[in-house]
Each structure stands twice: as structure tokens, then as C-alpha cells.
PDB file of N, CA and C in Angstrom:
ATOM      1  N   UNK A   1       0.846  -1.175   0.000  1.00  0.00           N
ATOM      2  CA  UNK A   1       0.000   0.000   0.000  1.00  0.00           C
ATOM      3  C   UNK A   1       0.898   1.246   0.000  1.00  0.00           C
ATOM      4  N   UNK A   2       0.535   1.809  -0.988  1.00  0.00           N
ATOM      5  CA  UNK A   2       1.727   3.433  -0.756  1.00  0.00           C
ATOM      6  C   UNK A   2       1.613   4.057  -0.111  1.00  0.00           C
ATOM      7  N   UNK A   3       1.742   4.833   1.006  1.00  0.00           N
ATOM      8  CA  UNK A   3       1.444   5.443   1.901  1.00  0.00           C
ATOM      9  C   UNK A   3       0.868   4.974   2.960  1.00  0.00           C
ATOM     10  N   UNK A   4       0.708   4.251   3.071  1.00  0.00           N
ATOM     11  CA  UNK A   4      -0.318   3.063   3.944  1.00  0.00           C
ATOM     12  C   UNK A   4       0.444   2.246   5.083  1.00  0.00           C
ATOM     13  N   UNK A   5      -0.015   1.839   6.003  1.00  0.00           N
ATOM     14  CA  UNK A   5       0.208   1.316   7.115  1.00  0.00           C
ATOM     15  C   UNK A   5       0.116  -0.469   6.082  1.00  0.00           C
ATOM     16  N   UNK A   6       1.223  -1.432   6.562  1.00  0.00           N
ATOM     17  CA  UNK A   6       1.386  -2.204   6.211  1.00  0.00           C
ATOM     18  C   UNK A   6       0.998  -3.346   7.213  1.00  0.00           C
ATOM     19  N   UNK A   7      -0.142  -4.277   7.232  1.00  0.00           N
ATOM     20  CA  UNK A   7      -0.466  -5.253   8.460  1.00  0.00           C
ATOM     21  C   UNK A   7      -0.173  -6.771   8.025  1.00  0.00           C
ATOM     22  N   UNK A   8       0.687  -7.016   8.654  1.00  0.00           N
ATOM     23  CA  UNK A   8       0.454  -8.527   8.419  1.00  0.00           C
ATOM     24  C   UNK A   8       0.117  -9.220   9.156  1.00  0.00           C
ATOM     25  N   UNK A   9      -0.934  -9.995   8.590  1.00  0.00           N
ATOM     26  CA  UNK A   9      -1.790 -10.801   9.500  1.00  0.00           C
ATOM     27  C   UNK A   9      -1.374 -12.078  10.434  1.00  0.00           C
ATOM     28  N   UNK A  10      -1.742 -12.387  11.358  1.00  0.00           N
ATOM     29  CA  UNK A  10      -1.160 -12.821  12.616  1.00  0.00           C
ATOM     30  C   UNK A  10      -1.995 -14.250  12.825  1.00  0.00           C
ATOM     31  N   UNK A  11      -2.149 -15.346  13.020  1.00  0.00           N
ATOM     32  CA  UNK A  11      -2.862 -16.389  12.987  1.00  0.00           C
ATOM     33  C   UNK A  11      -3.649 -16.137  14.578  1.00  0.00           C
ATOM     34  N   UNK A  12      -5.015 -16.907  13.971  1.00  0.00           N
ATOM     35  CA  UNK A  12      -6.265 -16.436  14.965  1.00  0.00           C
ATOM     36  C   UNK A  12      -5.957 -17.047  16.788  1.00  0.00           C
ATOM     37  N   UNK A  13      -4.970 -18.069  16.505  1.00  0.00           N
ATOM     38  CA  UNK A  13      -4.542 -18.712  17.707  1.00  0.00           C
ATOM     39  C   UNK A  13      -3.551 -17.663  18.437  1.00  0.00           C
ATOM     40  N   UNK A  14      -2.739 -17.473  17.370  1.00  0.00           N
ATOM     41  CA  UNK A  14      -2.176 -16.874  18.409  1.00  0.00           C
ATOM     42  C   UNK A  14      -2.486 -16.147  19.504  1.00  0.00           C
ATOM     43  N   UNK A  15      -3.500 -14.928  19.423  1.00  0.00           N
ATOM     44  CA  UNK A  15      -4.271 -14.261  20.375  1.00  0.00           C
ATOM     45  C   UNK A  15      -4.896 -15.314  21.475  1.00  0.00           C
ATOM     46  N   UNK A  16      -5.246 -16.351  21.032  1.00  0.00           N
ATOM     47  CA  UNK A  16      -6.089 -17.364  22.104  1.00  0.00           C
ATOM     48  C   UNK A  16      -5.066 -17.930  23.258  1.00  0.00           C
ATOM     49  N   UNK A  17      -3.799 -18.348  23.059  1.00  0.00           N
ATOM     50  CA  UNK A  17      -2.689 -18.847  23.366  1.00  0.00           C
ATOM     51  C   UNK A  17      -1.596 -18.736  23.259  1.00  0.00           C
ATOM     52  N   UNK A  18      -1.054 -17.709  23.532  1.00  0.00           N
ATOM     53  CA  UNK A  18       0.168 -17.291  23.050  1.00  0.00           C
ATOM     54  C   UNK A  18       1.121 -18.471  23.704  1.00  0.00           C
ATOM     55  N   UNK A  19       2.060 -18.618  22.912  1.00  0.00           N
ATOM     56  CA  UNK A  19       3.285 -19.102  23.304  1.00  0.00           C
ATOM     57  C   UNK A  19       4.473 -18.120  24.216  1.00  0.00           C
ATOM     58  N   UNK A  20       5.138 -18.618  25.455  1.00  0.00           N
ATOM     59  CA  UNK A  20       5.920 -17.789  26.324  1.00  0.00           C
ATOM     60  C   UNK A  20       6.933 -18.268  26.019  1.00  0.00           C
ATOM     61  N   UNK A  21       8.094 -17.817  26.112  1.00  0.00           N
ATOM     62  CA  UNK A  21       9.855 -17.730  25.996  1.00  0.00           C
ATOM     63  C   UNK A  21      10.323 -18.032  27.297  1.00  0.00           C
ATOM     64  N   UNK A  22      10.932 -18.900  27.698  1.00  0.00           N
ATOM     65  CA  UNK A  22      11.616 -19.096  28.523  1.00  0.00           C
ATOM     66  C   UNK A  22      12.973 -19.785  27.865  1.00  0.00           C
ATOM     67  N   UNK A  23      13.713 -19.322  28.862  1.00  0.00           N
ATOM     68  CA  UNK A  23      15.270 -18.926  28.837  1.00  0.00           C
ATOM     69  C   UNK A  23      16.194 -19.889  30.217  1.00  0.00           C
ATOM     70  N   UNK A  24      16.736 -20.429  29.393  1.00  0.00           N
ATOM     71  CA  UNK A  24      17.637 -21.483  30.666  1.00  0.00           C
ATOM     72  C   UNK A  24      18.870 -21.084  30.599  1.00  0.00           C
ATOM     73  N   UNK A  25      19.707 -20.575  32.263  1.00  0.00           N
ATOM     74  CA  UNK A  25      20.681 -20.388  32.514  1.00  0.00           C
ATOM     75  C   UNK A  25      21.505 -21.387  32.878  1.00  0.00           C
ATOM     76  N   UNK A  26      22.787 -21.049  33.128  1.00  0.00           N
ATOM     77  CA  UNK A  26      23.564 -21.946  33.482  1.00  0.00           C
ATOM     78  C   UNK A  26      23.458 -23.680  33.985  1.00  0.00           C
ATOM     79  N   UNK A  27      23.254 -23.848  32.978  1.00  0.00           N
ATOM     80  CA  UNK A  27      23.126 -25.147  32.377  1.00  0.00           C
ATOM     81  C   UNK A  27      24.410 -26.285  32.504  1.00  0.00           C
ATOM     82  N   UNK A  28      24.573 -27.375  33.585  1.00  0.00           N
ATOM     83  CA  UNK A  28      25.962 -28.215  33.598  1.00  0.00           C
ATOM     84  C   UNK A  28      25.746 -28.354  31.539  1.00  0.00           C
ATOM     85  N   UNK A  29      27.091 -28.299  31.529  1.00  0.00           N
ATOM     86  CA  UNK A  29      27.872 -29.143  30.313  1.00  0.00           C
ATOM     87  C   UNK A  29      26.937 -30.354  30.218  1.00  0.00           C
ATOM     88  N   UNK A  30      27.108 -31.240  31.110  1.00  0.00           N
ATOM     89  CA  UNK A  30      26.898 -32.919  31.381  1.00  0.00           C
ATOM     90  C   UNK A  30      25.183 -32.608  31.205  1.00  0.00           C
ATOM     91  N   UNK A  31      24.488 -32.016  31.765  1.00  0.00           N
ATOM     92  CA  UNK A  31      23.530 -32.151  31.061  1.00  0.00           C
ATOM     93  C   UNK A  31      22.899 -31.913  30.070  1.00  0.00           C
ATOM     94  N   UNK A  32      23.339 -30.573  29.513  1.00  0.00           N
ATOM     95  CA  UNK A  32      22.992 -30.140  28.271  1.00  0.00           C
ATOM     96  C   UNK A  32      23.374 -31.246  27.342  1.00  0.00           C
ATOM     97  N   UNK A  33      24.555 -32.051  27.147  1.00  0.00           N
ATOM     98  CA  UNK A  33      25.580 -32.835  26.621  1.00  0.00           C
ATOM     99  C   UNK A  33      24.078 -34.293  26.216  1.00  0.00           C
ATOM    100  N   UNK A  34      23.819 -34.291  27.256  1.00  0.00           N
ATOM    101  CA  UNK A  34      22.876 -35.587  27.752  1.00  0.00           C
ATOM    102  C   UNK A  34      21.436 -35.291  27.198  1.00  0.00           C
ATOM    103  N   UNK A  35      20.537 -33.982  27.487  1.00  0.00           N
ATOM    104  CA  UNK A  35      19.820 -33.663  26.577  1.00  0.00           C
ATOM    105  C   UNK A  35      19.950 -33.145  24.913  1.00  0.00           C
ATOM    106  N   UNK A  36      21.246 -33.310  24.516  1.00  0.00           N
ATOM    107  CA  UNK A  36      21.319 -32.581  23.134  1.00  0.00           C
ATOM    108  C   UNK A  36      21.800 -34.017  22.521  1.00  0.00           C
ATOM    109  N   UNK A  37      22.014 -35.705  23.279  1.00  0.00           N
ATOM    110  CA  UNK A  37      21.945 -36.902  22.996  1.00  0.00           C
ATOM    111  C   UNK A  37      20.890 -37.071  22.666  1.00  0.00           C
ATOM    112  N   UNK A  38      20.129 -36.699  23.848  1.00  0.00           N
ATOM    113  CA  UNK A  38      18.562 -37.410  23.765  1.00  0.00           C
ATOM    114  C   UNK A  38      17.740 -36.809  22.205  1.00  0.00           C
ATOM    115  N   UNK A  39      17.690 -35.795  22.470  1.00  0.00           N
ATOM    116  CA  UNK A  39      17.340 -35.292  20.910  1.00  0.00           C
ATOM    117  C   UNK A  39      17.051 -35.532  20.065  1.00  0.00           C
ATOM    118  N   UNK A  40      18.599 -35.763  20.025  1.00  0.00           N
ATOM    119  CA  UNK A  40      18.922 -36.450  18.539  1.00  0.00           C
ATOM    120  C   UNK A  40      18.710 -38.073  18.199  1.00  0.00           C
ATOM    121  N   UNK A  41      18.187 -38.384  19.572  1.00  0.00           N
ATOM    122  CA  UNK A  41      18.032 -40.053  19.671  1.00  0.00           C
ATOM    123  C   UNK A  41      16.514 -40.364  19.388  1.00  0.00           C
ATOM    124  N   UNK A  42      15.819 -39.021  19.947  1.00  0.00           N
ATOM    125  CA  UNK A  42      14.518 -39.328  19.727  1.00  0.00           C
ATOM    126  C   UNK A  42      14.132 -38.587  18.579  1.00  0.00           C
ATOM    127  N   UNK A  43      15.081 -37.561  17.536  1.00  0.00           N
ATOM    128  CA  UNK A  43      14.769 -36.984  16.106  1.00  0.00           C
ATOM    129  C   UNK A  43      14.114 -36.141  16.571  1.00  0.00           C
ATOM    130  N   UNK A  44      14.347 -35.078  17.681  1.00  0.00           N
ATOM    131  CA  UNK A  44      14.138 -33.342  18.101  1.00  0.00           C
ATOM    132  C   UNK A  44      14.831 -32.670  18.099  1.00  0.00           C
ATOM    133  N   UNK A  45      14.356 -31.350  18.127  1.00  0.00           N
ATOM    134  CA  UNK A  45      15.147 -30.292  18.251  1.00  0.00           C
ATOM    135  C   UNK A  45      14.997 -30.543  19.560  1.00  0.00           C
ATOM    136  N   UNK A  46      16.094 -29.674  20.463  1.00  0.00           N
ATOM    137  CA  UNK A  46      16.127 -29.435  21.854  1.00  0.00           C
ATOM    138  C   UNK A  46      15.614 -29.098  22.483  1.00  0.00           C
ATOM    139  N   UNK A  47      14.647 -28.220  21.665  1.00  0.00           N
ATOM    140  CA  UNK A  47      13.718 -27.123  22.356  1.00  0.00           C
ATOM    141  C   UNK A  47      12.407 -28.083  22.535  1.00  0.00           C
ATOM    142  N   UNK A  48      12.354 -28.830  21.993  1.00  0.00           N
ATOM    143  CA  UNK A  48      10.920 -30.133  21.763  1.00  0.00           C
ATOM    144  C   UNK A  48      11.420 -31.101  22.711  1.00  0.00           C
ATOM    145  N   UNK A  49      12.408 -31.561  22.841  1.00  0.00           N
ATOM    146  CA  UNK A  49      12.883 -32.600  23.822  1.00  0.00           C
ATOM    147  C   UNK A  49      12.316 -31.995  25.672  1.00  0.00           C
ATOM    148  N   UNK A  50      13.614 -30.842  25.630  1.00  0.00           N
ATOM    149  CA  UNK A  50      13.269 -30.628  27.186  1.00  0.00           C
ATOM    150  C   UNK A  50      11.746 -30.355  27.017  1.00  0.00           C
ATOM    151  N   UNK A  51      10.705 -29.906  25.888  1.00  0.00           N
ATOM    152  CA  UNK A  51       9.261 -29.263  26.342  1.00  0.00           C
ATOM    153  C   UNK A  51       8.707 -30.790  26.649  1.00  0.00           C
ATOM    154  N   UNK A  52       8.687 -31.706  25.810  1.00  0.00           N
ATOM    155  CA  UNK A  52       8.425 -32.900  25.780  1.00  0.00           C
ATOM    156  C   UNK A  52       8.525 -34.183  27.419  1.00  0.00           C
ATOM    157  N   UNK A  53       9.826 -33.799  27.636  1.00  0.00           N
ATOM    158  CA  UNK A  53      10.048 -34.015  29.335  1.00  0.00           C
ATOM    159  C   UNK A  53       9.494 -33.546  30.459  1.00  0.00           C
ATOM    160  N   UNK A  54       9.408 -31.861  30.314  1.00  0.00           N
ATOM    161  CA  UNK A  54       8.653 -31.168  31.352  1.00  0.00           C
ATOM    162  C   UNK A  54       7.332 -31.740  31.302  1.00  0.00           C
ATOM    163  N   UNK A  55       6.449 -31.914  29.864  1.00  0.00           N
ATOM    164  CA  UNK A  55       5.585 -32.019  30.082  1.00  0.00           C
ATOM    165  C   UNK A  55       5.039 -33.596  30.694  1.00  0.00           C
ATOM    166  N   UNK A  56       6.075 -34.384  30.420  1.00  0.00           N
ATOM    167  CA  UNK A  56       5.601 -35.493  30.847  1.00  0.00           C
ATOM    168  C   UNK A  56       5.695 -35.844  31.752  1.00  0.00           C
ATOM    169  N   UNK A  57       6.810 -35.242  33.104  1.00  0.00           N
ATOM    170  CA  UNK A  57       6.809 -35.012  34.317  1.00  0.00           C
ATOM    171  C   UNK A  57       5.559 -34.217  34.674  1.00  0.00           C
ATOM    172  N   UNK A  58       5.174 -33.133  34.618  1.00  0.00           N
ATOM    173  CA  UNK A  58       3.987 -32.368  35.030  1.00  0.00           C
ATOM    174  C   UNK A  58       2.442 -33.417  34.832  1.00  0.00           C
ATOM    175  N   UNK A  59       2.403 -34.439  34.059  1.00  0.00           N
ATOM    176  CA  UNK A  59       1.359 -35.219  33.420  1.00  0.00           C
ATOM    177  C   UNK A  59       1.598 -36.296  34.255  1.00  0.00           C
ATOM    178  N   UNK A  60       2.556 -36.793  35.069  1.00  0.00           N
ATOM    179  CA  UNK A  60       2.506 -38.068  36.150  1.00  0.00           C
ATOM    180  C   UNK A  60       2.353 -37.259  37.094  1.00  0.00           C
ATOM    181  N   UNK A  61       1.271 -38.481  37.847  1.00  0.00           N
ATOM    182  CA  UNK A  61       0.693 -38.858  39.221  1.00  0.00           C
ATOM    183  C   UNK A  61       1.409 -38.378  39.866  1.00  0.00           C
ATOM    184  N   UNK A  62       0.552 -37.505  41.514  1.00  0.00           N
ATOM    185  CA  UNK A  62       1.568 -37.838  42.252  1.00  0.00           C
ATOM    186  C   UNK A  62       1.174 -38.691  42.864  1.00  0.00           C
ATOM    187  N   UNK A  63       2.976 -39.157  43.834  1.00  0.00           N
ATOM    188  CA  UNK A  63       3.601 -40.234  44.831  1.00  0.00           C
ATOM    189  C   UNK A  63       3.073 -40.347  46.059  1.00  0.00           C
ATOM    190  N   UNK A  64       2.031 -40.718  46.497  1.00  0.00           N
ATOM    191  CA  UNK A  64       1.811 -40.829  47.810  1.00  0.00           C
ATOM    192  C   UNK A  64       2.518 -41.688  48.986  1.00  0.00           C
ATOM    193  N   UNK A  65       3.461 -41.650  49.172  1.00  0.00           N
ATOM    194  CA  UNK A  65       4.369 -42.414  49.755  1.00  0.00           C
ATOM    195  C   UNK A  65       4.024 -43.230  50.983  1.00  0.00           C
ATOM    196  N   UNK A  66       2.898 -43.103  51.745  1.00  0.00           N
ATOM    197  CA  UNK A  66       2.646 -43.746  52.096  1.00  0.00           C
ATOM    198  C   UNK A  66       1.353 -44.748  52.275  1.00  0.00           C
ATOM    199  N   UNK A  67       1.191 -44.527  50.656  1.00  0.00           N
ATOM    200  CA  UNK A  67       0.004 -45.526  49.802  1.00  0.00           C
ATOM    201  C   UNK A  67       1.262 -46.639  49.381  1.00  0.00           C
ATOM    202  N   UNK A  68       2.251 -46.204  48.871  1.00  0.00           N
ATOM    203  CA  UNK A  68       3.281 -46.887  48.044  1.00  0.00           C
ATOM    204  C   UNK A  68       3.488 -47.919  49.312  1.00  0.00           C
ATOM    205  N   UNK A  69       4.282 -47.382  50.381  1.00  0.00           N
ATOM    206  CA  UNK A  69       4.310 -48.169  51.534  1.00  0.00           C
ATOM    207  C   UNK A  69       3.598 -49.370  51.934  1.00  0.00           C
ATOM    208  N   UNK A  70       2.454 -48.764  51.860  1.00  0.00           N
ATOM    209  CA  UNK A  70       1.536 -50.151  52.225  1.00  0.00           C
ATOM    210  C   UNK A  70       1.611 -51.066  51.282  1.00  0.00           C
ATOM    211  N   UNK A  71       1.556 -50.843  50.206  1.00  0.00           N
ATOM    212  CA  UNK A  71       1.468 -52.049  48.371  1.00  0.00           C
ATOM    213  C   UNK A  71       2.467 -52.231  48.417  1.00  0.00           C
ATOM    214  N   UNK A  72       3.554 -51.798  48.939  1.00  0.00           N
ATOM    215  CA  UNK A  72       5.048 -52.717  48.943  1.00  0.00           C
ATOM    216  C   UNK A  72       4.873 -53.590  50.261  1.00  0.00           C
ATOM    217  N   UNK A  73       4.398 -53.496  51.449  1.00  0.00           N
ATOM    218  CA  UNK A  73       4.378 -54.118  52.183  1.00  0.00           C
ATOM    219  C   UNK A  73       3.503 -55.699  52.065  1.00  0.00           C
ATOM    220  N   UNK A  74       2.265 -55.408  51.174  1.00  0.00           N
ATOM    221  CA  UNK A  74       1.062 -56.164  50.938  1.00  0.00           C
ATOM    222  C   UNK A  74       2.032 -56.850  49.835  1.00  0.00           C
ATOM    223  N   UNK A  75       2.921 -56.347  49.187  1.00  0.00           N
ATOM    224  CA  UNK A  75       3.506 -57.277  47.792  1.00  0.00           C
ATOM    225  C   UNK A  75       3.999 -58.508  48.752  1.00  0.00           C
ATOM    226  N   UNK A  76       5.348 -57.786  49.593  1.00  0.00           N
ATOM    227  CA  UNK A  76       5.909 -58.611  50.111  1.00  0.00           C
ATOM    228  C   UNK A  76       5.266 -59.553  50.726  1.00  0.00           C
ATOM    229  N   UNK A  77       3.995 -59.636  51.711  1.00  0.00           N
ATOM    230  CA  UNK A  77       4.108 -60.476  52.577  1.00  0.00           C
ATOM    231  C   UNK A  77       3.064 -61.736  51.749  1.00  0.00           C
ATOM    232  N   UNK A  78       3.272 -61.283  50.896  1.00  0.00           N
ATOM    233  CA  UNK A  78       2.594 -62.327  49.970  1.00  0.00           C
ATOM    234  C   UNK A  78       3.594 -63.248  49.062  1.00  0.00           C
ATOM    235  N   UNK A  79       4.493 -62.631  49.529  1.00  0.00           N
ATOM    236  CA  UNK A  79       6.059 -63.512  48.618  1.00  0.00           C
ATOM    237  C   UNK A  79       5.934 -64.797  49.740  1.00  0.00           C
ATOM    238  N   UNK A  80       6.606 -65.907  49.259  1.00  0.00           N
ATOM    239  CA  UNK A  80       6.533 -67.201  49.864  1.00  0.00           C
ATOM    240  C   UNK A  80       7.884 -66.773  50.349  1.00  0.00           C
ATOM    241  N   UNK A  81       8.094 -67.552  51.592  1.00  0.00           N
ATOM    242  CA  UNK A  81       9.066 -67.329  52.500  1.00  0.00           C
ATOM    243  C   UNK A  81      10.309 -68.249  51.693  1.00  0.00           C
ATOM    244  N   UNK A  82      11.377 -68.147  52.192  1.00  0.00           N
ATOM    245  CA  UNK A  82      13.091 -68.669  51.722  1.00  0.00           C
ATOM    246  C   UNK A  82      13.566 -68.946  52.554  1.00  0.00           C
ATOM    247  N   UNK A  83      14.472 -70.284  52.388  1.00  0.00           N
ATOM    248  CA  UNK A  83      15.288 -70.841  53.387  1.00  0.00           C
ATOM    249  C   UNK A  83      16.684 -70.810  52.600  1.00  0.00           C
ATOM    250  N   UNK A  84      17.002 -69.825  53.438  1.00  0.00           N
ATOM    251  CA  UNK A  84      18.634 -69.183  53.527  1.00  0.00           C
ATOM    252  C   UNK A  84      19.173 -70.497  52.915  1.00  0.00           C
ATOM    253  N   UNK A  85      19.304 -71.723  53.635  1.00  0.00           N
ATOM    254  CA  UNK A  85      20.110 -72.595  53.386  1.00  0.00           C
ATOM    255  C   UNK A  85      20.071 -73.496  52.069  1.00  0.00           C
ATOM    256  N   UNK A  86      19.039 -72.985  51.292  1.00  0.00           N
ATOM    257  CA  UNK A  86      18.146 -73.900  50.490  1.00  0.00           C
ATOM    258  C   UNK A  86      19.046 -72.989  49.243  1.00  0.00           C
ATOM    259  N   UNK A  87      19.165 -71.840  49.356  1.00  0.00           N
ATOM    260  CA  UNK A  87      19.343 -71.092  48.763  1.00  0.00           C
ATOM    261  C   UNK A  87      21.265 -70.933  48.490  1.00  0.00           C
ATOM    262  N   UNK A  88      21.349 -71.049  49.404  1.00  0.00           N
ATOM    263  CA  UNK A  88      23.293 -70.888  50.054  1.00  0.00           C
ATOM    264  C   UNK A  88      23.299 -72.466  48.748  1.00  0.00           C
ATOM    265  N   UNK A  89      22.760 -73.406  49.264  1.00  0.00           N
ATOM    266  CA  UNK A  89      22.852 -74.785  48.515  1.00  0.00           C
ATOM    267  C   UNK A  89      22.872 -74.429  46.945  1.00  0.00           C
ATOM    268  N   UNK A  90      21.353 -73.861  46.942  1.00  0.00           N
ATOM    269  CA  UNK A  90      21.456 -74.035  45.239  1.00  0.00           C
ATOM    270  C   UNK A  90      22.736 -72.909  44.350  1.00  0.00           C
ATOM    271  N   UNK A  91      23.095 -72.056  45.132  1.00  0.00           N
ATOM    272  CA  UNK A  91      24.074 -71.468  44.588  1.00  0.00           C
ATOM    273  C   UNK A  91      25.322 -71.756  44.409  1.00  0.00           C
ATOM    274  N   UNK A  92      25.745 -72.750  45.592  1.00  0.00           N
ATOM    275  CA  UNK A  92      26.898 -73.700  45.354  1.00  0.00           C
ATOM    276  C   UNK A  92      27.091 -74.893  44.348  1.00  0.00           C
ATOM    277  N   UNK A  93      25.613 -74.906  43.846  1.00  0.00           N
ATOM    278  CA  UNK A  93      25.040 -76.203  42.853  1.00  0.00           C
ATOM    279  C   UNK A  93      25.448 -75.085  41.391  1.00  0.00           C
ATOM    280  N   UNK A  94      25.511 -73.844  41.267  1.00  0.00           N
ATOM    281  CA  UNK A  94      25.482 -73.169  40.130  1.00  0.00           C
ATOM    282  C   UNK A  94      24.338 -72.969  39.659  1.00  0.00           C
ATOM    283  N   UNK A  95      22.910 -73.316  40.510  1.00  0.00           N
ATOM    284  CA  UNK A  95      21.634 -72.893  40.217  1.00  0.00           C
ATOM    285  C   UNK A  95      21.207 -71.738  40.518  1.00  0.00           C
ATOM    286  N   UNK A  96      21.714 -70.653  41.085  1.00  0.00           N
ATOM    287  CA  UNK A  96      20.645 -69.317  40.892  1.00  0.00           C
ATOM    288  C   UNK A  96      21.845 -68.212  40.520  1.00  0.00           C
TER     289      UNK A  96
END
């Protein structure tokens, strides 16, 4: 347009959801090193990897630790008991 204010148009989402910038500082070597593996292991850019992680941490359960407690306790006492000696034996046999 000659004289004219020039607009270029902006997609309708964007306004609905903008996307935010975040910026990571000092970053170990060893991990950056380890996420810029992963990456490339899973065919991302970096910036898709770590978003991809955060989000899948933020998307698991939480740990109730002492729900966990009890279902480890209930696993165990449902395991059949072991005789040390049965065991000392079969390992001297080259069985376990």
C-alpha cells in the first residue's frame, strides 16, 4: 500500500494462546551434553525434547508415599518365605 500502514496478518490462535519464551541459565555441560543426545536419539530439536520431558513429568501422578508403603508391604508379605540354606545350597550347585 503506498502510503499506507502495512499489516500482516497474525494467525487467529495466536491471540487465544500465546506461546511464552523461557530462557535457561547456566546449564551443567553434562547435562545439556545428555539432553542434546537425547534429541537427537529421539529426532528433536532441543527445544521439543526438554518441552516434551517437562511435560511429561507435570502429566505423572503424584507419589503418595505412604500408599506406596503399604502395596510394597502387601507385595511382600505375599512372597513365599526362603530358606537361607536352600538357597546358600542351590548357589553352590550353580543354580541361581
Amino acid at each position: 500500500m503506498p502510503g499506507g500502514i502495512i499489516v500482516h496478518p497474525v494467525p487467529f490462535w495466536f491471540h487465544l494462546n500465546p506461546m511464552l519464551t523461557l530462557t535457561l541459565k547456566n546449564i551443567p555441560k553434562d547435562l545439556h551434553l545428555r539432553l542434546k543426545a537425547s534429541a537427537e536419539k529421539n529426532r528433536r530439536s532441543l527445544n521439543s525434547e526438554i518441552l516434551t520431558r517437562l511435560e511429561s513429568d507435570f502429566a505423572a501422578p503424584p507419589v503418595d508415599p505412604e500408599v506406596q508403603a503399604g502395596r510394597l508391604h502387601d507385595f511382600t508379605a505375599r512372597l513365599p518365605l526362603l530358606e537361607h540354606r536352600k538357597i546358600d545350597r542351590y548357589k553352590r550347585q550353580g543354580r541361581a
